[in-house]
C-alpha atoms as a PDB file:
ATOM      1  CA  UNK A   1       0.000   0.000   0.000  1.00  0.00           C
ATOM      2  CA  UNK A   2       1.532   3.356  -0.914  1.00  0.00           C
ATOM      3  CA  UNK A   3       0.559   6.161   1.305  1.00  0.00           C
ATOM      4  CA  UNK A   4       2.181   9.886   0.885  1.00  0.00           C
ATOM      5  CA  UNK A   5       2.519  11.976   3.475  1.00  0.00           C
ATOM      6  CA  UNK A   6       1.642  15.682   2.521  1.00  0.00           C
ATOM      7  CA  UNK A   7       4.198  18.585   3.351  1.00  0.00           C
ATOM      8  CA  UNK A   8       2.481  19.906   6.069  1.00  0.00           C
ATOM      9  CA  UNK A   9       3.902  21.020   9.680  1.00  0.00           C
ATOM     10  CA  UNK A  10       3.160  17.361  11.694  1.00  0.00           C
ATOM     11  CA  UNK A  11       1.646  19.335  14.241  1.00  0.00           C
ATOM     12  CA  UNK A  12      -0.746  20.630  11.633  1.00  0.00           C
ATOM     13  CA  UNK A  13      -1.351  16.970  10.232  1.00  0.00           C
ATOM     14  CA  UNK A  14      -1.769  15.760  14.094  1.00  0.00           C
ATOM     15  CA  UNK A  15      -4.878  17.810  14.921  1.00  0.00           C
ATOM     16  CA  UNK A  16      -6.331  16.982  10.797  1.00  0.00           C
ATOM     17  CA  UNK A  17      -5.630  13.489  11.324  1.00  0.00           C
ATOM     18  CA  UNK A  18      -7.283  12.966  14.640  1.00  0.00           C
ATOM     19  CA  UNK A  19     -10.406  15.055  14.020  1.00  0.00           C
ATOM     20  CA  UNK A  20     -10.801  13.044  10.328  1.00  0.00           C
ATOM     21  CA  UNK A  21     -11.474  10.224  12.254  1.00  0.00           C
ATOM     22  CA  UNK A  22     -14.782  11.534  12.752  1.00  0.00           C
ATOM     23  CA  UNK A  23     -15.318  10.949   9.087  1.00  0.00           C
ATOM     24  CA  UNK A  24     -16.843   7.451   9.027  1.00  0.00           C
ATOM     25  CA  UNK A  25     -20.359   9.261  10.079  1.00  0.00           C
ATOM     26  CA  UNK A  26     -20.416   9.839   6.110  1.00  0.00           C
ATOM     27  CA  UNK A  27     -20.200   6.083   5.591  1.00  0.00           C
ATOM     28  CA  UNK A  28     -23.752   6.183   4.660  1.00  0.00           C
ATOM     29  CA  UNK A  29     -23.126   8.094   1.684  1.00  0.00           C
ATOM     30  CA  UNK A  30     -20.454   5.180   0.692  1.00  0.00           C
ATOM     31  CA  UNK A  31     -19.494   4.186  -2.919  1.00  0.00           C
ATOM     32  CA  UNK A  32     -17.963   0.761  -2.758  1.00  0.00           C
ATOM     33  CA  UNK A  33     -15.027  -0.736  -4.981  1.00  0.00           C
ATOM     34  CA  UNK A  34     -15.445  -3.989  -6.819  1.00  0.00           C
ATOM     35  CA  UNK A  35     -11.640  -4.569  -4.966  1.00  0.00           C
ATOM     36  CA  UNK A  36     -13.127  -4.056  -0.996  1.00  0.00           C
ATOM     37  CA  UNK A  37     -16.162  -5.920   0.295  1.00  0.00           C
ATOM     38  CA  UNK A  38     -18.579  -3.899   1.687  1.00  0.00           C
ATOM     39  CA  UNK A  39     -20.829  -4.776   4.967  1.00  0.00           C
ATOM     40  CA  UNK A  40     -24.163  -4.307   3.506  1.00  0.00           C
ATOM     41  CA  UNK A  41     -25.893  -3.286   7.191  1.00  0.00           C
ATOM     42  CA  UNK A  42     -24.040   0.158   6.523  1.00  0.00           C
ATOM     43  CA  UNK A  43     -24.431   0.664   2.835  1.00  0.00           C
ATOM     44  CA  UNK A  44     -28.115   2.218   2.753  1.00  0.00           C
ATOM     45  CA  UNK A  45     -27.739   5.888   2.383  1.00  0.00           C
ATOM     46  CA  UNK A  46     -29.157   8.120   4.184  1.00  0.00           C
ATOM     47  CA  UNK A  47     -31.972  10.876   2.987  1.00  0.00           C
ATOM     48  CA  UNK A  48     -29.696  14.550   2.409  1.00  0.00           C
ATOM     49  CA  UNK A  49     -26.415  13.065   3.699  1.00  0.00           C
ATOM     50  CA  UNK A  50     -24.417  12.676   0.627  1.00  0.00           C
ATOM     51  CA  UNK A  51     -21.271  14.930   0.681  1.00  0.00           C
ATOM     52  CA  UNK A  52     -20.257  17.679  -1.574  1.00  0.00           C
ATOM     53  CA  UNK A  53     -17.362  18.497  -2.991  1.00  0.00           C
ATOM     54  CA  UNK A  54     -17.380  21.350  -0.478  1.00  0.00           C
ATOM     55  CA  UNK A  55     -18.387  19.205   2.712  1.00  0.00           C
ATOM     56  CA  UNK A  56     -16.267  19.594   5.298  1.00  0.00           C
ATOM     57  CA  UNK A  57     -15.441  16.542   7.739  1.00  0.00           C
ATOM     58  CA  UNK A  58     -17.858  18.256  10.121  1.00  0.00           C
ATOM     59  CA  UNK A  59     -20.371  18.578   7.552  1.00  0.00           C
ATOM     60  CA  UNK A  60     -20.379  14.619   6.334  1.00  0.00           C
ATOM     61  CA  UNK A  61     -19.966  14.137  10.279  1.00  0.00           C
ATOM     62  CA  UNK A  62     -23.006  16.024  11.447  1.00  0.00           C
ATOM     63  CA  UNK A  63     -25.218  14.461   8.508  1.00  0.00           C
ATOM     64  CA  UNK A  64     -25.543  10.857  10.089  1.00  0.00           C
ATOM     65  CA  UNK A  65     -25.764   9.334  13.433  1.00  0.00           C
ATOM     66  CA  UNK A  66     -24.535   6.367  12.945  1.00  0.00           C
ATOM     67  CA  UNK A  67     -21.141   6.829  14.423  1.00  0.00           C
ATOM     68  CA  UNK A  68     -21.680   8.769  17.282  1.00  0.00           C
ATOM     69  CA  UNK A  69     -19.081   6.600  18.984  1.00  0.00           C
ATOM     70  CA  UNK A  70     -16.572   8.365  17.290  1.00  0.00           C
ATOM     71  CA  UNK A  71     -17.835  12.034  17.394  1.00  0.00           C
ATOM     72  CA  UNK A  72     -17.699  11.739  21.011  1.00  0.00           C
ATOM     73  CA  UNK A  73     -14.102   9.987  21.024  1.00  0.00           C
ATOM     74  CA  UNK A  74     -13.134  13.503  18.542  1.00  0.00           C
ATOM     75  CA  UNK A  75     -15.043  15.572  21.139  1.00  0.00           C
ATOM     76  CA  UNK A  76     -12.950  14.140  24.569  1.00  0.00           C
ATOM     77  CA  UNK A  77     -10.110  14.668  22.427  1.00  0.00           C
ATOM     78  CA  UNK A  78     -10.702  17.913  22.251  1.00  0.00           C
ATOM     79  CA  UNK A  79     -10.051  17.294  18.317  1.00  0.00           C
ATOM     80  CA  UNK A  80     -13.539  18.585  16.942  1.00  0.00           C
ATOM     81  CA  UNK A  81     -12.232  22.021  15.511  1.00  0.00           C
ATOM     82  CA  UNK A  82     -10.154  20.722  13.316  1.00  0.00           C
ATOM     83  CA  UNK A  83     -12.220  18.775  11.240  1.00  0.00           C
ATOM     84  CA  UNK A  84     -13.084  21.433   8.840  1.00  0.00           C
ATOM     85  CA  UNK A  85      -8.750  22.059   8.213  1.00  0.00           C
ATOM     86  CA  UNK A  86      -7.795  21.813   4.546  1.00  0.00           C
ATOM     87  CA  UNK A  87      -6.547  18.121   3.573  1.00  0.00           C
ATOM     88  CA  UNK A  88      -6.230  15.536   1.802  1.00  0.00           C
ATOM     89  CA  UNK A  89      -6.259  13.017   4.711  1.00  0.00           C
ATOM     90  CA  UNK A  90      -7.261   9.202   4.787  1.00  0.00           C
ATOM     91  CA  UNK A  91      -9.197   7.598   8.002  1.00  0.00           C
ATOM     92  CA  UNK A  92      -9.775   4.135   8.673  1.00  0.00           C
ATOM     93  CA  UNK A  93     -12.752   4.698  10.374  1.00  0.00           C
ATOM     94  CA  UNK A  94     -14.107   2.512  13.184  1.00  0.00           C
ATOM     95  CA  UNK A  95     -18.113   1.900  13.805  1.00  0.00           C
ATOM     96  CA  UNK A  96     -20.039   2.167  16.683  1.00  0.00           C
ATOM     97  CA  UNK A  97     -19.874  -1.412  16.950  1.00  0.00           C
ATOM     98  CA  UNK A  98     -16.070  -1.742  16.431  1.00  0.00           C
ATOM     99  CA  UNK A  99     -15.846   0.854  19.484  1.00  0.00           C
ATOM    100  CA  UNK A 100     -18.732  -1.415  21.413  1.00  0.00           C
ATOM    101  CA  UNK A 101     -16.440  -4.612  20.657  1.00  0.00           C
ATOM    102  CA  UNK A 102     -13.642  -2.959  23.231  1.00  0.00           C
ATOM    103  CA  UNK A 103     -12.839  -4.545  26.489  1.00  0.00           C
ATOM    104  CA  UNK A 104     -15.767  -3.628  29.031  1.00  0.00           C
ATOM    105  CA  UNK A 105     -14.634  -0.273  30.587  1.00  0.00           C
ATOM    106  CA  UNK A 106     -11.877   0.516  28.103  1.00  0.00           C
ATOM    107  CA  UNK A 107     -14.017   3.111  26.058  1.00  0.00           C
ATOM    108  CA  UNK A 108     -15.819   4.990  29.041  1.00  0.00           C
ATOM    109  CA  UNK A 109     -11.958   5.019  30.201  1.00  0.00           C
ATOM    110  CA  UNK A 110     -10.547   6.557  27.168  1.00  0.00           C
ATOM    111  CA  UNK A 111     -13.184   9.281  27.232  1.00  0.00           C
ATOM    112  CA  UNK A 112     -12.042  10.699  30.591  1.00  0.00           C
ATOM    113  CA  UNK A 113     -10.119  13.823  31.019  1.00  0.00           C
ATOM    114  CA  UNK A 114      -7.138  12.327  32.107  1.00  0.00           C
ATOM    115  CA  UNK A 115      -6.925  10.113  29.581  1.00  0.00           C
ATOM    116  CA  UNK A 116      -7.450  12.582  26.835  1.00  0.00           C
ATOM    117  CA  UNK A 117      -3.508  12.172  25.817  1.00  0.00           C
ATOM    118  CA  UNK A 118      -4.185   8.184  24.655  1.00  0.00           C
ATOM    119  CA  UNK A 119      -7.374   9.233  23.209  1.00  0.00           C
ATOM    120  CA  UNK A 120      -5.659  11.593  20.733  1.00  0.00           C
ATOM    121  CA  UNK A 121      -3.020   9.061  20.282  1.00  0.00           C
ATOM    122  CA  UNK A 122      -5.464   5.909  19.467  1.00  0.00           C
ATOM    123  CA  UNK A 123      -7.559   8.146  16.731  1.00  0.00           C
ATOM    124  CA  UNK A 124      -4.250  10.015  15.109  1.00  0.00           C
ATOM    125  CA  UNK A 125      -3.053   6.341  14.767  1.00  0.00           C
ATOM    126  CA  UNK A 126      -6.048   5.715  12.645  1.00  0.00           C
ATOM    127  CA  UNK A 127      -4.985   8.870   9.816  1.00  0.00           C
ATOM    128  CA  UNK A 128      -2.594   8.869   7.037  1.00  0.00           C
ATOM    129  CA  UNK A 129      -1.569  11.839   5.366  1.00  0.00           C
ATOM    130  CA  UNK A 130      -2.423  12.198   1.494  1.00  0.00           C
ATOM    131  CA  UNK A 131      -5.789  10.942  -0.214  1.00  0.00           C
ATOM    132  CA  UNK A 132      -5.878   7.070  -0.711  1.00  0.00           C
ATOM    133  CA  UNK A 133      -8.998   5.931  -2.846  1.00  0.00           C
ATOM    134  CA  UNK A 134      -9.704   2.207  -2.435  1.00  0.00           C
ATOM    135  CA  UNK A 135      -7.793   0.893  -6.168  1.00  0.00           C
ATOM    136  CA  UNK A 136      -4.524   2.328  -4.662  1.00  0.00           C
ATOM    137  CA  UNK A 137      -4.249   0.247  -1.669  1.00  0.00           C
ATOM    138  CA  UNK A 138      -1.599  -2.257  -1.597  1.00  0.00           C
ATOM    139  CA  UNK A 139      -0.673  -4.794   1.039  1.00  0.00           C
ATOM    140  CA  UNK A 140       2.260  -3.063   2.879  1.00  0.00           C
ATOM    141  CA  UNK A 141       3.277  -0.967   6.207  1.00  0.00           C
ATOM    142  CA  UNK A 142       1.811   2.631   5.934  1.00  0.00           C
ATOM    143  CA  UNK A 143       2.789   5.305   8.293  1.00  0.00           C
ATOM    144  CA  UNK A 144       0.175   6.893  10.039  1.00  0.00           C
ATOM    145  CA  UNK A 145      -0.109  10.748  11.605  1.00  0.00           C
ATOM    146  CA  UNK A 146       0.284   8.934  15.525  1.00  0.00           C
ATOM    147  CA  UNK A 147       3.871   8.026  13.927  1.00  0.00           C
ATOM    148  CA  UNK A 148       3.573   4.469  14.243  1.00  0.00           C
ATOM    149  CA  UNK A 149       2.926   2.109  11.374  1.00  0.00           C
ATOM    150  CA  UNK A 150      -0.108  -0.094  10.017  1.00  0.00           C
ATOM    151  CA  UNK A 151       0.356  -3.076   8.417  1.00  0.00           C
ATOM    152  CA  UNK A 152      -2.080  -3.429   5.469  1.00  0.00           C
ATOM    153  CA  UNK A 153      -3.137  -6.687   3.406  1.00  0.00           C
ATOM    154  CA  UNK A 154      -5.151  -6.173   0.148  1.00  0.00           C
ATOM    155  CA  UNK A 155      -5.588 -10.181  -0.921  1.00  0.00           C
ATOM    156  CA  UNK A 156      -9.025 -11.691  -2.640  1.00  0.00           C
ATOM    157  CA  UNK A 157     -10.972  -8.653  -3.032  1.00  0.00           C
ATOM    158  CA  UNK A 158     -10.385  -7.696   0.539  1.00  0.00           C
ATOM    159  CA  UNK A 159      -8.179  -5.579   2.874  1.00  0.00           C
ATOM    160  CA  UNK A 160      -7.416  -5.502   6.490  1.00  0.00           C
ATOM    161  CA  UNK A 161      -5.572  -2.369   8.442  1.00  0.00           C
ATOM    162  CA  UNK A 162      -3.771  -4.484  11.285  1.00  0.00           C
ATOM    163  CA  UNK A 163      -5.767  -7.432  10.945  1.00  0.00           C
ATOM    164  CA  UNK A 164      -8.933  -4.806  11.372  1.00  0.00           C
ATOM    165  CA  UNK A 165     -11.634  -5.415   8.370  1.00  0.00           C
ATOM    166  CA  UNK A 166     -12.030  -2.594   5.973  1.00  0.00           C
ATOM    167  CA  UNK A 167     -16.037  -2.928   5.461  1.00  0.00           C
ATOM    168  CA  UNK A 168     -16.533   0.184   3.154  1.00  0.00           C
ATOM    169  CA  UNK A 169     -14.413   2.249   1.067  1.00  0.00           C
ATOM    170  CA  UNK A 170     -14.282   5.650  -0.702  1.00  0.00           C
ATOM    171  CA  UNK A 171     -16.474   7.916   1.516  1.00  0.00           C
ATOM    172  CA  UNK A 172     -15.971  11.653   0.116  1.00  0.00           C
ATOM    173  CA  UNK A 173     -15.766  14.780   2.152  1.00  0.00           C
ATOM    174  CA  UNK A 174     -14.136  18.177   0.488  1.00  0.00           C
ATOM    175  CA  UNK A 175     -10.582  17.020   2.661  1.00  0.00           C
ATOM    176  CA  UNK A 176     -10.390  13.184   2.707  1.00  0.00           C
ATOM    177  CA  UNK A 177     -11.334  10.254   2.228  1.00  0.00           C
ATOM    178  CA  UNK A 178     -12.467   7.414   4.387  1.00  0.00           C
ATOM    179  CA  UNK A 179     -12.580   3.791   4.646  1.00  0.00           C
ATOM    180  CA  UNK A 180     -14.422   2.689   7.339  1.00  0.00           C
ATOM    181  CA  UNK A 181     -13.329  -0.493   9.272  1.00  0.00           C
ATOM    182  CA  UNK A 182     -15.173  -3.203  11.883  1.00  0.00           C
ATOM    183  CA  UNK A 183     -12.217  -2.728  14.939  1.00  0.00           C
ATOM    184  CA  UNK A 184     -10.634   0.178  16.645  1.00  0.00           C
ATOM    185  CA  UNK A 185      -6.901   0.287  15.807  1.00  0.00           C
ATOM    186  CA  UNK A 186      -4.869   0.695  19.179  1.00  0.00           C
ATOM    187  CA  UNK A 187      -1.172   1.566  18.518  1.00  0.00           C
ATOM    188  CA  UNK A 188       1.271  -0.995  19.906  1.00  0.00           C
ATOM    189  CA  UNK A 189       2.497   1.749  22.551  1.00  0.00           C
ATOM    190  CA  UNK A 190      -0.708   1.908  23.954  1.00  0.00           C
ATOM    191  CA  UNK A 191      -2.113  -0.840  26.542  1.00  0.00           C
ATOM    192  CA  UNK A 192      -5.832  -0.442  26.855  1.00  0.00           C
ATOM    193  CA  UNK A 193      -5.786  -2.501  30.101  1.00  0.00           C
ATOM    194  CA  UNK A 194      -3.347   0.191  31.740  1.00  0.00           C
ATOM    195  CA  UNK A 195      -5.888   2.753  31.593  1.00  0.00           C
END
């Protein structure tokens, strides 16, 4: 998989990348490859939601309520402003189900003040820098905003981010693109059980 990072400051791609991971609420407005499967429970779109070439991550965001998992994750993060920065960014985009799949606690921990530091470090490690449609992904390590690499495996018409499911591909908004996925990606530095 070949991934560019753009020439922006990293501090500048931190904030983007964290606050795109809000972006799988647009996952209703999907348009599926013939080279990802697609989980067809998230596929229906929904009325007025489809994004623009000027929606903004908060715009796609706001339009659906079917990850508001992950808007509040971007929220305790204190990430939410950044979401309508210029891009192009890529998120790998958990559901509300991949975030209800965590260890019992481990979410309701995460979204504590003092934990706010490994929030910011969990969702950045789910952004890559540059716009990656679905027919450019290739099995490989790609380096994410967080600073630690994913490993990525595009075999059989199918491709999984760290072993993680990618269940819909190409969602648009005006500075990314998103591919949502069926786990939470938790860098290696981070132990969810320490919390």
């Amino acid at each position: 998989m070949r991934f560019t990072l753009t020439s922006l400051p990293l501090n500048k791609l931190t904030g983007l990348a964290a606050a795109l991971m809000i972006l799988p609420v647009a996952v209703a407005c999907n348009t599926p490859t013939d080279d990802v499967a697609t989980d067809p429970a998230i596929e229906e779109p929904v009325a007025d939601t489809a994004p623009t070439e000027s929606s903004t991550i908060v715009d796609v965001a706001s339009a659906n309520g079917s990850f508001d998992t992950l808007v509040a994750a971007v929220q305790a993060a204190g990430l939410g402003d950044t979401l309508s920065a210029e891009g192009p960014y890529t998120v790998f985009a958990p559901t509300d189900e991949a975030f209800a799949a965590l260890p019992e606690g481990v979410l309701d921990k995460l979204l504590l003040p003092e934990n706010q530091g490994v929030l910011t470090q969990i969702l950045t490690y789910h952004v890559v820098g540059g716009e990656v449609p679905a027919s450019a992904v290739e099995t490989g390590t790609v380096p994410t905003v967080e600073g630690t690499d994913l490993d990525v495996v595009a075999e059989g018409g199918s491709v999984a981010i760290n072993g993680v499911n990618v269940v819909a591909t190409d969602v648009v908004a005006g500075n990314g693109i998103i591919h949502v996925i069926d786990g939470v990606l938790i860098p290696p530095t981070v132990d969810p059980a320490a919390l």
